[in-house]
Each structure stands twice: as C-alpha cells, then as structure tokens.
Protein backbone atom coordinates (compact mmCIF):
# COMPACT_ATOMS: atom_id res chain seq x y z
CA UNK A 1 46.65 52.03 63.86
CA UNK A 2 46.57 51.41 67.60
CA UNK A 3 43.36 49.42 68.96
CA UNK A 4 42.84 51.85 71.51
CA UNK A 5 39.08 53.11 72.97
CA UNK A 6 38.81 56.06 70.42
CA UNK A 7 39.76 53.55 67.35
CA UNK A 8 36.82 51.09 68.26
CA UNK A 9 34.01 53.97 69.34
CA UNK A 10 35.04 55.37 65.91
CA UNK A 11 34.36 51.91 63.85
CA UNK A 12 31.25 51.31 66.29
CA UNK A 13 29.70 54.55 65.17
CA UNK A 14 30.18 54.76 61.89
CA UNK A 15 28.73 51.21 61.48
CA UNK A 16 25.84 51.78 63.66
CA UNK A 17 25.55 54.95 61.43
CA UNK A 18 25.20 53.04 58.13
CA UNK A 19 22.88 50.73 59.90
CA UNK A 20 20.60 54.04 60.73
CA UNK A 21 21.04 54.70 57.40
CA UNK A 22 19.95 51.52 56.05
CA UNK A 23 17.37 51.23 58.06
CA UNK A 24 15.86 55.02 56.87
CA UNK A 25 16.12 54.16 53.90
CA UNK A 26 14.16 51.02 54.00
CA UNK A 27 11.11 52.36 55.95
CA UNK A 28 11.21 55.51 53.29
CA UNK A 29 12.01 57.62 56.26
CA UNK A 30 14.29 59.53 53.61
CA UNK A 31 11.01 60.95 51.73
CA UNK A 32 10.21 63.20 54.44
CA UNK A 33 13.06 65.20 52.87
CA UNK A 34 12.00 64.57 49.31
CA UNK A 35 9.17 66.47 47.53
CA UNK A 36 5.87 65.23 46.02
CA UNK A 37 2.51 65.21 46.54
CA UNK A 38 -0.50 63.61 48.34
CA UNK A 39 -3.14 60.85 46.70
CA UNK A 40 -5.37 58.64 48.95
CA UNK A 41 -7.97 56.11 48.62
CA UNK A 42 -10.30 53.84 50.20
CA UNK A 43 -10.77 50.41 51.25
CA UNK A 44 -12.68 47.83 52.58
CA UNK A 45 -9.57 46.18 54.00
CA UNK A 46 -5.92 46.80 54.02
CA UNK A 47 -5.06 43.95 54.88
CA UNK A 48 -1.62 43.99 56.43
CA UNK A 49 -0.69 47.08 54.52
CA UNK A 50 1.06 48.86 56.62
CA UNK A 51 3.00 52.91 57.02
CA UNK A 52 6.10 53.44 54.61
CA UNK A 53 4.75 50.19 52.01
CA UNK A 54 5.77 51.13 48.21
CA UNK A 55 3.77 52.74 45.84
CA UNK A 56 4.20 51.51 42.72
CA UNK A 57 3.16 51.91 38.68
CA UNK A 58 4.05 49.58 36.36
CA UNK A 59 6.50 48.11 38.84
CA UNK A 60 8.67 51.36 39.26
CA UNK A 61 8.28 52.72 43.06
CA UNK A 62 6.80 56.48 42.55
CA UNK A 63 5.98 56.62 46.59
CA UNK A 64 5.18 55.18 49.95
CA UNK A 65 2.68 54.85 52.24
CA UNK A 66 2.30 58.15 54.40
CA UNK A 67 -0.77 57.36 56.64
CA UNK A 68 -3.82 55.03 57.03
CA UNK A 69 -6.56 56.10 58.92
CA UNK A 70 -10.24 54.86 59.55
CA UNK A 71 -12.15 57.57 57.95
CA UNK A 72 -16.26 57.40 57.64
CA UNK A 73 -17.90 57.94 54.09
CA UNK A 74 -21.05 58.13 52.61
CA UNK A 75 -22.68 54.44 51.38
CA UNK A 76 -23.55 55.49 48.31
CA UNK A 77 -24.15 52.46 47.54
CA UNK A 78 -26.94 51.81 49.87
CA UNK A 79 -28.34 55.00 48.91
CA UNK A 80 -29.17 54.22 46.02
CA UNK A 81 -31.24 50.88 47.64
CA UNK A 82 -29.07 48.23 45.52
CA UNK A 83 -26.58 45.70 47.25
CA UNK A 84 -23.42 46.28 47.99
CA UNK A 85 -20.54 46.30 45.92
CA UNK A 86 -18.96 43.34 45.51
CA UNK A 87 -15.48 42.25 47.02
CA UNK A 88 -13.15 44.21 44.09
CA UNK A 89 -15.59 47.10 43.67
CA UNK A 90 -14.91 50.47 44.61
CA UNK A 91 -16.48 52.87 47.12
CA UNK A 92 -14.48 56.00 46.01
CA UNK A 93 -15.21 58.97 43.52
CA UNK A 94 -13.49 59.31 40.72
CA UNK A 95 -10.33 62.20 41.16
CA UNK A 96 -12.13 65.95 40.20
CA UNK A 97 -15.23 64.43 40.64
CA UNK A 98 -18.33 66.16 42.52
CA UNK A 99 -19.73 63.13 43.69
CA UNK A 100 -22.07 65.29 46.32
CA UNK A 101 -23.44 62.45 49.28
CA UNK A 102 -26.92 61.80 48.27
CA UNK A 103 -29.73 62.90 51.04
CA UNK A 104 -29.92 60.68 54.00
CA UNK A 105 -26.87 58.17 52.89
CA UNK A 106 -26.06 56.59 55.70
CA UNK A 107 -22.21 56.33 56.73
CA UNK A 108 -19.71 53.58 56.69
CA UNK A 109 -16.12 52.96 57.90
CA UNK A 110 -13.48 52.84 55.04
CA UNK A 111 -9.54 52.04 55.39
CA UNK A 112 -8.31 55.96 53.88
CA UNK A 113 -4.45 55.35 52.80
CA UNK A 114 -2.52 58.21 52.04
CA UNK A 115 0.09 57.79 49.74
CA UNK A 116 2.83 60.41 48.42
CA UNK A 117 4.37 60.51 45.22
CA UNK A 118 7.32 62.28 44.15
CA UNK A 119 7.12 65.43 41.93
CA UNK A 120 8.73 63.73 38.94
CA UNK A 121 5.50 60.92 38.28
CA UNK A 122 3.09 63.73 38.72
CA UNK A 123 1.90 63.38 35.29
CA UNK A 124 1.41 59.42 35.64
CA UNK A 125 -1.27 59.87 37.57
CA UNK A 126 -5.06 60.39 35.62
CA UNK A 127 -8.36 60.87 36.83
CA UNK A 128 -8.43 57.32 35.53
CA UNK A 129 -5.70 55.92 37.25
CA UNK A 130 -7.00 52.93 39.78
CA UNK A 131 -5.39 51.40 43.38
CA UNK A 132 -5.05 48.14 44.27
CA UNK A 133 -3.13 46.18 47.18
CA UNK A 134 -0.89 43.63 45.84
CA UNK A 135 1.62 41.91 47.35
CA UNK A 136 5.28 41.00 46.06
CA UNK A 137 3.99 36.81 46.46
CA UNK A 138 2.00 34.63 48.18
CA UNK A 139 2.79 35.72 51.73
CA UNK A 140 5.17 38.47 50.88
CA UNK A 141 5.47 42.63 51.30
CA UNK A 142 2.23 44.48 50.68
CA UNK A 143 2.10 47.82 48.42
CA UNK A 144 0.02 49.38 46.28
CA UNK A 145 -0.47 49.23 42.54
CA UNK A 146 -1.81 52.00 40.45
CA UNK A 147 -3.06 51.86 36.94
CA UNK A 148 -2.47 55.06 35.40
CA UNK A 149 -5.22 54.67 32.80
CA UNK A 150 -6.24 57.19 30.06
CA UNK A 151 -7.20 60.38 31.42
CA UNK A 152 -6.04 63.49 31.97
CA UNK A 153 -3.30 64.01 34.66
CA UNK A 154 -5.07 65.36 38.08
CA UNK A 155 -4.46 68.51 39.20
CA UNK A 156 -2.75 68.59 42.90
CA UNK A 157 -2.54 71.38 45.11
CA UNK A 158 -0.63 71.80 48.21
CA UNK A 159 -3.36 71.54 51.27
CA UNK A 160 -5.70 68.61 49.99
CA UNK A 161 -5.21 65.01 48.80
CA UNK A 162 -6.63 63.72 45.65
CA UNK A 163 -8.84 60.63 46.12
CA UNK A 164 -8.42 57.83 43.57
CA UNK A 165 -10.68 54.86 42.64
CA UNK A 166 -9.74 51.74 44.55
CA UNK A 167 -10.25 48.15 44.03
CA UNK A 168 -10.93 45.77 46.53
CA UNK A 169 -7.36 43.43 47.27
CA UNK A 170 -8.32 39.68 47.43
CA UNK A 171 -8.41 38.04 50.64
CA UNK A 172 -6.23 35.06 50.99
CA UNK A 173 -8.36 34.50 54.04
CA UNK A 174 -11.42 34.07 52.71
CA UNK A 175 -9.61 31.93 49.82
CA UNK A 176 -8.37 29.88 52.11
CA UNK A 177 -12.06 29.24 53.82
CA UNK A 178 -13.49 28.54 50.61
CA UNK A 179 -10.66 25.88 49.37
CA UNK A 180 -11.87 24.86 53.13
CA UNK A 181 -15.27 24.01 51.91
CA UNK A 182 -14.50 22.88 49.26
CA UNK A 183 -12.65 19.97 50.97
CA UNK A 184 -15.43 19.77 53.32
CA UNK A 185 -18.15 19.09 50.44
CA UNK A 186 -15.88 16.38 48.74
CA UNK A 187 -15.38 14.55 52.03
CA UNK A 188 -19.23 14.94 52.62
CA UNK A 189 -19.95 13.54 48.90
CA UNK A 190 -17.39 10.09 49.27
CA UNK A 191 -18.78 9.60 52.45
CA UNK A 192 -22.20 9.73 50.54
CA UNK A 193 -20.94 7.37 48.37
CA UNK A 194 -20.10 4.54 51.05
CA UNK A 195 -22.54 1.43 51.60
CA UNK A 196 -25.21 2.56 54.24
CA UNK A 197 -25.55 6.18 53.03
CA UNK A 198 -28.14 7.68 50.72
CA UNK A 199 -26.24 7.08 47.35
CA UNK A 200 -25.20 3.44 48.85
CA UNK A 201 -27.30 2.56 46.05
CA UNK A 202 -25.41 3.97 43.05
CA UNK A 203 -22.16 2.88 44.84
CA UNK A 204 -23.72 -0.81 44.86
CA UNK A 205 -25.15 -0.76 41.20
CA UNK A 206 -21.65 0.25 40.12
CA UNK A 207 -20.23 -2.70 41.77
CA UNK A 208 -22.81 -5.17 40.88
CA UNK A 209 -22.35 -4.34 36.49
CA UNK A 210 -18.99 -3.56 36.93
CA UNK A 211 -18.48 -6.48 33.47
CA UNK A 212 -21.11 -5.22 31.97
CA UNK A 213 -20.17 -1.85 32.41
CA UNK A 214 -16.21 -3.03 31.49
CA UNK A 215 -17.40 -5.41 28.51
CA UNK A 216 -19.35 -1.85 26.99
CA UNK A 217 -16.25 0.38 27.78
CA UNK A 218 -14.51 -2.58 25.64
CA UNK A 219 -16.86 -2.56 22.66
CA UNK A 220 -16.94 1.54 22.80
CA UNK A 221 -13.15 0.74 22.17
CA UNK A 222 -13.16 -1.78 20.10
CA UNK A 223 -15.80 0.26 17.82
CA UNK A 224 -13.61 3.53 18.17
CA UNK A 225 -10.28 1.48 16.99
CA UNK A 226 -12.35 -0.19 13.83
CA UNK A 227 -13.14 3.41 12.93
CA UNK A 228 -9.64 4.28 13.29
CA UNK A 229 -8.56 1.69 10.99
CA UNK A 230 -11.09 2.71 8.61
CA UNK A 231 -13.11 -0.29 8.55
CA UNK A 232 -16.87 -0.74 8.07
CA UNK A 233 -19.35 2.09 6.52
CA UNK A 234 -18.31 5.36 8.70
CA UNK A 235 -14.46 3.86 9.06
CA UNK A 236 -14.56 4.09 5.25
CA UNK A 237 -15.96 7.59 5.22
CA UNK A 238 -13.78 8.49 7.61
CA UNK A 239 -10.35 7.16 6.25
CA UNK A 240 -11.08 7.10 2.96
CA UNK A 241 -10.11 9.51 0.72
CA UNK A 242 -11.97 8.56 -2.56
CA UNK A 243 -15.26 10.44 -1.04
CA UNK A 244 -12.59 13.26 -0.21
CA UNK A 245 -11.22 13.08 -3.77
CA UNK A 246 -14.48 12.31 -4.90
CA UNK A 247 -16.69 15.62 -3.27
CA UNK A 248 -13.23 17.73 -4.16
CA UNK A 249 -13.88 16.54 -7.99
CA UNK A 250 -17.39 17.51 -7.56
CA UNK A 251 -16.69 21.09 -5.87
CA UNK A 252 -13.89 21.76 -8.75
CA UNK A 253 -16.56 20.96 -11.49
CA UNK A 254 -18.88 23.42 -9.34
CA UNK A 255 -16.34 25.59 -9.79
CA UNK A 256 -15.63 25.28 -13.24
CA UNK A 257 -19.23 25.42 -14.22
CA UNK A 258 -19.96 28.71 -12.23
CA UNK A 259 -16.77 30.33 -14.32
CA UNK A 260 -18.44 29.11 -17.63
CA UNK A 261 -21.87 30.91 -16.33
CA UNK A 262 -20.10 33.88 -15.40
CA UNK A 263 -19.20 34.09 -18.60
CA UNK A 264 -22.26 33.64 -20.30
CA UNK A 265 -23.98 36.18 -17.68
CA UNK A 266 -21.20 38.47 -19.20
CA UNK A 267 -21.73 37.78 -22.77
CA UNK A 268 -25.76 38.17 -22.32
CA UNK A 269 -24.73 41.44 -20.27
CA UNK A 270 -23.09 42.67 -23.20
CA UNK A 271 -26.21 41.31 -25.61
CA UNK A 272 -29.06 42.65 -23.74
CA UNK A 273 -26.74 46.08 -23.58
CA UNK A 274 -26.66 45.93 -27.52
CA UNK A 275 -29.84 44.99 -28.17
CA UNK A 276 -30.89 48.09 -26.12
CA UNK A 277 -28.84 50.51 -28.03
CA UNK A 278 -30.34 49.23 -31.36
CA UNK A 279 -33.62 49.69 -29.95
CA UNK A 280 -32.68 52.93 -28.70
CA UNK A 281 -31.55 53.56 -32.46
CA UNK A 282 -34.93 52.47 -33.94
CA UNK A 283 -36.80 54.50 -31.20
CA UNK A 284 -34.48 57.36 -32.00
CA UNK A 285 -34.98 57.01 -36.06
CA UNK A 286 -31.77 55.90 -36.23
CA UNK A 287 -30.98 53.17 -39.32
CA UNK A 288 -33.26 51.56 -42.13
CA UNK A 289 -35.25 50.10 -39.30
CA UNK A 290 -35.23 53.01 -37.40
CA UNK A 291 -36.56 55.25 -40.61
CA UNK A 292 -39.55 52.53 -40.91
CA UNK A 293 -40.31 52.42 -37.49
CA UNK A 294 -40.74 56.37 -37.64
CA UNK A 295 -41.22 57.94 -41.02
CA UNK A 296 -44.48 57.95 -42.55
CA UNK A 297 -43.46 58.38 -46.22
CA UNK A 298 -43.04 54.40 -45.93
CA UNK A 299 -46.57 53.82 -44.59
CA UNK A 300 -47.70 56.53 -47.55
CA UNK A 301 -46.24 54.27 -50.27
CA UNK A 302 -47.20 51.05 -48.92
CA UNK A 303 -50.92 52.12 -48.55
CA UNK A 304 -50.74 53.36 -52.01
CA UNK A 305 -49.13 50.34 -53.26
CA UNK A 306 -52.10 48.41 -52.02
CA UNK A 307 -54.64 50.71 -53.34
CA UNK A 308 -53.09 50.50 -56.79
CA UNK A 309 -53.07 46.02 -56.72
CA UNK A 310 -56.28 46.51 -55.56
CA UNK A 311 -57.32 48.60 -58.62
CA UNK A 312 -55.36 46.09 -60.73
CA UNK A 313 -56.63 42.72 -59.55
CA UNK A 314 -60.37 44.38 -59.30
CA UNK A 315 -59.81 45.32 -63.54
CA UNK A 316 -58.68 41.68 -63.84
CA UNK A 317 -61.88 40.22 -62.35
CA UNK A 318 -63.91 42.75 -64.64
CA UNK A 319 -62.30 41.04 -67.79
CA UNK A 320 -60.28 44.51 -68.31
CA UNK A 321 -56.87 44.29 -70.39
CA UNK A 322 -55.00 42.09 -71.72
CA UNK A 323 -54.35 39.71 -68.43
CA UNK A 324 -58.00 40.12 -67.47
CA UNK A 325 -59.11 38.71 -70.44
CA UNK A 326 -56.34 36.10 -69.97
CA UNK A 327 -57.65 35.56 -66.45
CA UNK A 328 -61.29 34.71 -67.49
CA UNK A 329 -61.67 34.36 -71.01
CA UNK A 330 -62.40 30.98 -71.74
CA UNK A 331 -61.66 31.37 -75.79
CA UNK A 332 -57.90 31.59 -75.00
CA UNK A 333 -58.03 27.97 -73.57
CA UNK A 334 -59.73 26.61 -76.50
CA UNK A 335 -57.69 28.08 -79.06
CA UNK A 336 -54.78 26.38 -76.95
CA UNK A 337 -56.90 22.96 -76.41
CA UNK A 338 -57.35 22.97 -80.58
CA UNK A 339 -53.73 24.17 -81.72
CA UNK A 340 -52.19 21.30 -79.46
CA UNK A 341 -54.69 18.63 -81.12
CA UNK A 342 -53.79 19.46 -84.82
CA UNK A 343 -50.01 19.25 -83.72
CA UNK A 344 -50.67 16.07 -82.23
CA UNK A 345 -52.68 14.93 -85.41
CA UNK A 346 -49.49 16.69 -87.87
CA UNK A 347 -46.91 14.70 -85.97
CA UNK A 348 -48.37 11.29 -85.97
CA UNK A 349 -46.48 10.14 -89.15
CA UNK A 350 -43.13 11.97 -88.20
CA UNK A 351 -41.31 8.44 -87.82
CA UNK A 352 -41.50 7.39 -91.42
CA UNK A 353 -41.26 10.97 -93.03
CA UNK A 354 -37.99 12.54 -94.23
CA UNK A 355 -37.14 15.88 -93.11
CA UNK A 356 -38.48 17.65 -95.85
CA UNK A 357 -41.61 15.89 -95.80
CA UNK A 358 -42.20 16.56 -92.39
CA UNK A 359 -41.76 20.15 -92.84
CA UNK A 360 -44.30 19.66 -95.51
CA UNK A 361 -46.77 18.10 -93.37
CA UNK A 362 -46.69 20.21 -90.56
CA UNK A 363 -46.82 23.60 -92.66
CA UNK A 364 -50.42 22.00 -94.13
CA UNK A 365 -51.52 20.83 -90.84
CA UNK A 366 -50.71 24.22 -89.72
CA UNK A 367 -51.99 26.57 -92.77
C-alpha cells in the first residue's frame, strides 16, 4: 500500500468514525434508535445526576436518563399540616394512583427525571417498584436504581410517563458537614478538658488519685484473676464443677422422680377409670353388688329376716320353747349345780378303787 493522501484520510476517518461510535454509545445516544418506554420520578436533589446516566435493576442496565427538568408539585405533605418528609422520603404517588392535590396545597419545586426503558424489562417494572440515585462508589458515576418490588407490572402507554415512588439519595455533602461537627465537638470537649476550663476540675482530680485510681484498677484485677483461678467462695462456684455435677445430680433425680409420678398419675388414671365403670355397673344393676344396690327382693328378705329374730328372741324372753326356758329357767342350773356335786362326791375315792369298783361306785352315786 502506498502512503499517499487518500491512504491516510481513509485510516483518519475510519478511526475518528469508531471514536463517534464509541462515544454514542457511551452517552446512550444509540437508544434514540431503540424502543421502550417512558418512567419518571421526583426528587429533592439529583445531585450530579446528569442526561444519558444508567438505569439500572438489580445491577442489569434496562435504560438511561432521557431528561431532567424542574417541574412544580403539590406539597402534600404540608397539606396535610405535618412536617416534612424526611431526607429518604418520597414526594411522589404511587404508579396508577389517583393521588388528586388536596384543596389549597401549596406548590413546591421537585427534580422530575425521565428515564426510558427498553421494551424487553417492561414487565420488571410494578406499581411497587421504587427509585433511588446511587452511585457506582464513593465519588464515582451516578444512575439510578429501581426496586422492582411486588406488584403488578404498570401499564404504559405511548403519550404519558408513568411516575414512580422515589427515595431521597444521601448527600455526601451534608455527611461530610456532619463528620465536620463532629470533629468540631471533640476538639471543643479536650479543650474542655485542659487546666483553666470548666471541667479543669475533673482533669485535675484525675491527676491528683491517679495511684489510687491505678492501685483499684490493680485489685479489680487482681480480684478478677483469683476468680479465674477459681479461688475463694465465687472462684469455687465458678470453676468448680462439683456444684455443676452436684445441681446436674439433683436435676436428673428431678427427673427421675417426675417419670415415677407420671406413672403413678397413669396407674391412678386407669384406677379412678375402673372404679367408675364398677360404679357405673352397680348404678346400672350390673353384678351381686349391683343387684343389692337395686333390687328390692333383698331389702324384702332382710326386713323379714329381722321381723322373724325379733319374734324369736321376744318368745325367748317370754320363757317360750325349749331355749326360752333354757334362757331363764333357773331349775336347769340347779339340776346342773347338783349332778356335778354328786360326781364330785362319787369320784373322791377313785385313787384306791379298782376298775370294777369304781364302776360300782359311780352307778350308786348315780342311781
């Protein structure tokens, strides 16, 4: 190839043509061409968000940035006579939403930043689904965020946006002036602390008992290392493990005793449940018990049983028959009394009788 004027306009245009292209592509000029649709919302502040920033979900780009304008809203807010919203609360409705302006709410000045998002994440977004301005680190790109959340997908149409919630991006500004402060306040409180100034004082007493206040530090240590090593009343208790082995002993005889009442609650379970079907038998007539519990023919004979031993023993105090007679006839005891003297009188000289002879006695004693 000869380097001639045509061969070097030729390599200078094509490179300054991928540069154009490059360069489209980074600023998202190339989604002019591209279809999708329109979502906006509203902010306090964007920050340095700027025109052709990424949109993204989860991390995945679905868009860019397609405008932000100043746009005036109704404080609904102050409406309502409350307090503003704080830093990360939103001033937008929620997509679909009526959200009417309330009578006499005054207006206020809101970022509005239009996004669009290709055709093919049309279904990500919910009337749910939340914007936030992040950036990629501390002082890198801005873009926005969007939740997708749990709600139905939003239905789009050609000739108006679809307004999502927004929450408030952190200022790194206003971070910074509080870390500010906060140095501020710590320089004011050691200077506080210096000899002269109002808690001079404290700063002095320090100083002054610093040994006493080193000697109690020691004894705090010397007290927590003696517990450590288990010695004295709580080191014991603490390192000990007879009062371990001792309350575990204790808890396992607990134990053992609770199965042993279980037990008996389940054999007097099963008693009390027996003795109340053999009641239920005797209330039922069930059984000899049952049949004296609820026949009369029992009573019947019993009450004539009595009537009859009354009859009897009444004839035996009357001296009628054989045992009343017995019972209280005197003549029967002194028959007895006399018949047991004459054998005591026959059998007085039984030693030195023969057998015959003593047969002999008795039958005249006798007859």
């Amino acid at each position: 190839m000869r380097n001639t004027l045509e061969t070097r306009l030729g390599v200078f245009f094509a490179l300054a043509l991928f540069v154009a292209v490059l360069i489209l592509e980074m600023v998202g000029a190339f989604d002019f061409f591209r279809g999708g649709f329109q979502i906006a919302a509203n902010f306090r502040n964007v920050q340095e968000l700027k025109k052709g920033d990424l949109v993204k979900m989860s991390g995945v780009e679905i868009g860019r940035i397609e405008a932000i304008d100043l746009v005036q809203v109704p404080d609904i807010v102050s409406a309502q006579r409350t307090n503003l919203p704080p830093p990360h609360a939103t001033n937008a409705p929620a997509p679909g939403a009526t959200n009417a302006p309330l009578p006499h709410a005054p207006m206020v000045s809101v970022a509005q930043v239009t996004m669009k998002i290709r055709n093919q994440f049309k279904s990500a977004i919910t009337t749910e689904s939340i914007a936030q301005i992040k950036a990629t680190g501390l002082l890198g790109q801005n873009y926005v965020s969007i939740d997708p959340g749990k709600g139905s997908p939003v239905q789009t149409t050609s000739d108006k946006s679809i307004t999502l919630q927004a929450t408030e991006p952190t200022d790194l500004n206003e971070l910074i002036s509080v870390a500010r402060q906060t140095l501020t306040n710590i320089n004011v409180a050691a200077a506080g602390l210096a000899p002269g100034s109002t808690f001079g004082p404290i700063n002095d007493f320090l100083r002054q008992n610093t040994p006493y206040l080193n000697a109690t530090i020691g004894n705090l240590k010397m007290v927590s290392d003696n517990l450590a090593q288990g010695k004295g009343t709580v080191g014991k208790l603490l390192q000990n493990d007879e009062l371990y082995l001792s309350a575990y002993g204790a808890i396992t005889n607990i134990q053992a005793a609770s199965a042993d009442l279980k037990h008996l609650m389940s054999q007097a379970e099963t008693m009390i449940g027996e003795t109340r079907q053999i009641v239920s038998g005797i209330g039922a007539g069930q059984g000899t018990l049952g049949r004296l519990a609820k026949e009369d023919a029992l009573y019947i004979q019993a009450t004539n049983m009595m009537a009859n031993l009354g009859q009897i023993f009444s004839k035996i105090n009357t001296n009628y028959g054989t045992l009343g007679k017995l019972v209280n006839d005197e003549s029967l005891y002194r028959n007895a009394k006399l018949g047991l003297q004459k054998l005591e009188k026959a059998t007085e000289g039984f030693e030195d009788q023969g057998p015959l002879s003593v047969l002999g006695i008795a039958a005249g004693s006798l007859f």
